[in-house]
C-alpha atoms as a PDB file:
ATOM      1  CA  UNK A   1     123.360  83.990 101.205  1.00  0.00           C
ATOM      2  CA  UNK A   2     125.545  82.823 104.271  1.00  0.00           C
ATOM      3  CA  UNK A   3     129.419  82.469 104.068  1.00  0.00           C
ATOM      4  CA  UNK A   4     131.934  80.852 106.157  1.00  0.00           C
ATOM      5  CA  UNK A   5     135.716  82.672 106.245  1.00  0.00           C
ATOM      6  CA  UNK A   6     137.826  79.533 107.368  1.00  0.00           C
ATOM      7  CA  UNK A   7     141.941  79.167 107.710  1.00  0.00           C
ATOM      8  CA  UNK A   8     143.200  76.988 105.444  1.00  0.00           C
ATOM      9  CA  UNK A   9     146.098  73.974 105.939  1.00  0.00           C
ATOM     10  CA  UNK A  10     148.755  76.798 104.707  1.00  0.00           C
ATOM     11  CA  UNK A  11     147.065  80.177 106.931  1.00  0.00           C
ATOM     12  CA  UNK A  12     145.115  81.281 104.456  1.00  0.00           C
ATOM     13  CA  UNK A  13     141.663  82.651 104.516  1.00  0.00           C
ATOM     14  CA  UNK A  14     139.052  80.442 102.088  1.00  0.00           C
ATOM     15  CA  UNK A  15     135.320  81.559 101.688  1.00  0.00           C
ATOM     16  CA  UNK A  16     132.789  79.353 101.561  1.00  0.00           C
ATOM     17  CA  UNK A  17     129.068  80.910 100.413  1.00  0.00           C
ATOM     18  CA  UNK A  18     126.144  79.023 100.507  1.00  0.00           C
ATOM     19  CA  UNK A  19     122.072  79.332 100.816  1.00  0.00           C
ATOM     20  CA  UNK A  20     120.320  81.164 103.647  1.00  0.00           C
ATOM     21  CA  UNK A  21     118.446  77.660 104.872  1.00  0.00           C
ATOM     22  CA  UNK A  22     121.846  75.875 105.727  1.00  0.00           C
ATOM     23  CA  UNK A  23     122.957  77.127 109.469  1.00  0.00           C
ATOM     24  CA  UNK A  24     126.403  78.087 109.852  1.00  0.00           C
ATOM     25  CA  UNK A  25     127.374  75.348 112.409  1.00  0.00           C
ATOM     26  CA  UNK A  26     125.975  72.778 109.784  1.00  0.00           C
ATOM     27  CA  UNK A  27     128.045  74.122 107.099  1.00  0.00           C
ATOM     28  CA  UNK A  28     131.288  74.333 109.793  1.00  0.00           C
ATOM     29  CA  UNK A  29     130.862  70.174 110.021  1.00  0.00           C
ATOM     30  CA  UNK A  30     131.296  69.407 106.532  1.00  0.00           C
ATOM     31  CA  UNK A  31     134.740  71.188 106.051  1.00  0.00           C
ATOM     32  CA  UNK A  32     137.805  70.307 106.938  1.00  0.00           C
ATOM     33  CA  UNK A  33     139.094  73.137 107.838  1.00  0.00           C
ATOM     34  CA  UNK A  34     139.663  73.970 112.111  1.00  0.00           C
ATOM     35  CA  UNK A  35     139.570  77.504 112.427  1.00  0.00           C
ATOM     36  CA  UNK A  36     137.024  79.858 111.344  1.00  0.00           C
ATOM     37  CA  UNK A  37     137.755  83.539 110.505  1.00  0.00           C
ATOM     38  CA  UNK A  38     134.561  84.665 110.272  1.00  0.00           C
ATOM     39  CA  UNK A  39     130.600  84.021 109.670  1.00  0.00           C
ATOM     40  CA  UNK A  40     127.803  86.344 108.655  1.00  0.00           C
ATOM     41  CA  UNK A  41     125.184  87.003 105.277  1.00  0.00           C
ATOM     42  CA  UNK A  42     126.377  88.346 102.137  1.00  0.00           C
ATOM     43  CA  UNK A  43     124.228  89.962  99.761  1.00  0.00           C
ATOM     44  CA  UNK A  44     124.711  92.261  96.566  1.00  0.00           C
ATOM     45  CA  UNK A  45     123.831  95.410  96.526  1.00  0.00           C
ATOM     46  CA  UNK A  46     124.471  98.121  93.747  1.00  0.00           C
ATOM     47  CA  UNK A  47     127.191  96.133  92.165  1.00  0.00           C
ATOM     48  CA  UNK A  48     129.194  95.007  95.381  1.00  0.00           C
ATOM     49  CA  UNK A  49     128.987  93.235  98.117  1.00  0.00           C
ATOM     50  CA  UNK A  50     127.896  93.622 101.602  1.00  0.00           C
ATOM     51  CA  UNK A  51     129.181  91.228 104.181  1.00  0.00           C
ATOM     52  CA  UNK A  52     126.924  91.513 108.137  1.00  0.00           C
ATOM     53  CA  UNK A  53     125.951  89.459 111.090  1.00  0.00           C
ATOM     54  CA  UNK A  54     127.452  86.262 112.008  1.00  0.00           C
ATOM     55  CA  UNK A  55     126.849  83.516 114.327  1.00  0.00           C
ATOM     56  CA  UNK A  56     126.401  83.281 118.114  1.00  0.00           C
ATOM     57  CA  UNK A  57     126.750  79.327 118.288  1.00  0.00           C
ATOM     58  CA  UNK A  58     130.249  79.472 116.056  1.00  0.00           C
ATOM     59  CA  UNK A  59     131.513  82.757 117.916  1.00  0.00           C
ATOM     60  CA  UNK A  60     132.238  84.316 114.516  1.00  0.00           C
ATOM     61  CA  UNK A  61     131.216  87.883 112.985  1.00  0.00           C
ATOM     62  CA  UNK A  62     131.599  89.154 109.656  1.00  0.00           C
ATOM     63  CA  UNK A  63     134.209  91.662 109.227  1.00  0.00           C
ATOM     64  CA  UNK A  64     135.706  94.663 106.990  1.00  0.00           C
ATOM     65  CA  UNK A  65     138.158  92.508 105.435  1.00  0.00           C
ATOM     66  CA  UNK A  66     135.322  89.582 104.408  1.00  0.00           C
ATOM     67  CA  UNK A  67     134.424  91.829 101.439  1.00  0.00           C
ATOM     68  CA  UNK A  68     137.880  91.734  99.918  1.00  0.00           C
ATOM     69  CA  UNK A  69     138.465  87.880 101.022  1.00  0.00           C
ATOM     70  CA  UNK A  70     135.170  86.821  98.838  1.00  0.00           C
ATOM     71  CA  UNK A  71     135.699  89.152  95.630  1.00  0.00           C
ATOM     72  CA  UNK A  72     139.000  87.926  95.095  1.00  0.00           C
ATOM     73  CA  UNK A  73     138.086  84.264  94.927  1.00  0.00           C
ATOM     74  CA  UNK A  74     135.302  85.860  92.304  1.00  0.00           C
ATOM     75  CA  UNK A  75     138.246  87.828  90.361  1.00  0.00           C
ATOM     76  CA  UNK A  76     140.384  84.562  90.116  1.00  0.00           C
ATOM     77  CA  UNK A  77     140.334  82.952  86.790  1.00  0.00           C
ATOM     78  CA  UNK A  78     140.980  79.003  86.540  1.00  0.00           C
ATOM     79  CA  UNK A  79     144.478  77.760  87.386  1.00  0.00           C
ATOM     80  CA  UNK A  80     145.058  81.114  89.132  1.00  0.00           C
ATOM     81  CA  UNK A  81     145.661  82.855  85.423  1.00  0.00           C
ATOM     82  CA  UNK A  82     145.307  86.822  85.631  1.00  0.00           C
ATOM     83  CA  UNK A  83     142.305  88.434  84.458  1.00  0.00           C
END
């Protein structure tokens, strides 16, 4: 899969994952969000995942930190309730 790290309205870093055959400047149209952290493919392997790459046309690059940014949002339960 691709994701998207983008800067939400209050600073805030949002993921956004989606399938291999959307491009990452495609994706960057439909949200509303202006700045983007970082871009690259996530996959999982043995039990976690691994964030690489990015994308020469947005300027972005996955980075250490993507890992934690995306398993969190998996960890979350609805209404933000802990686990």
């Amino acid at each position: 899969m691709k994701y998207l790290i983008c800067e939400d309205f209050s600073g805030q870093p949002v993921p956004f994952l989606f399938p291999d055959r959307v491009a990452h400047l495609d994706m960057r149209e439909q949200l509303p969000y202006a700045n983007v952290l970082s871009a690259g493919y996530i996959i999982l392997a043995d039990g976690q995942f691994v964030c690489s790459g990015g994308d020469a046309e947005l300027g972005a690059a996955s980075r250490p930190e993507d890992v934690d940014c995306i398993t969190s949002f998996f960890l979350r339960r609805p209404g933000n309730a802990p686990l």
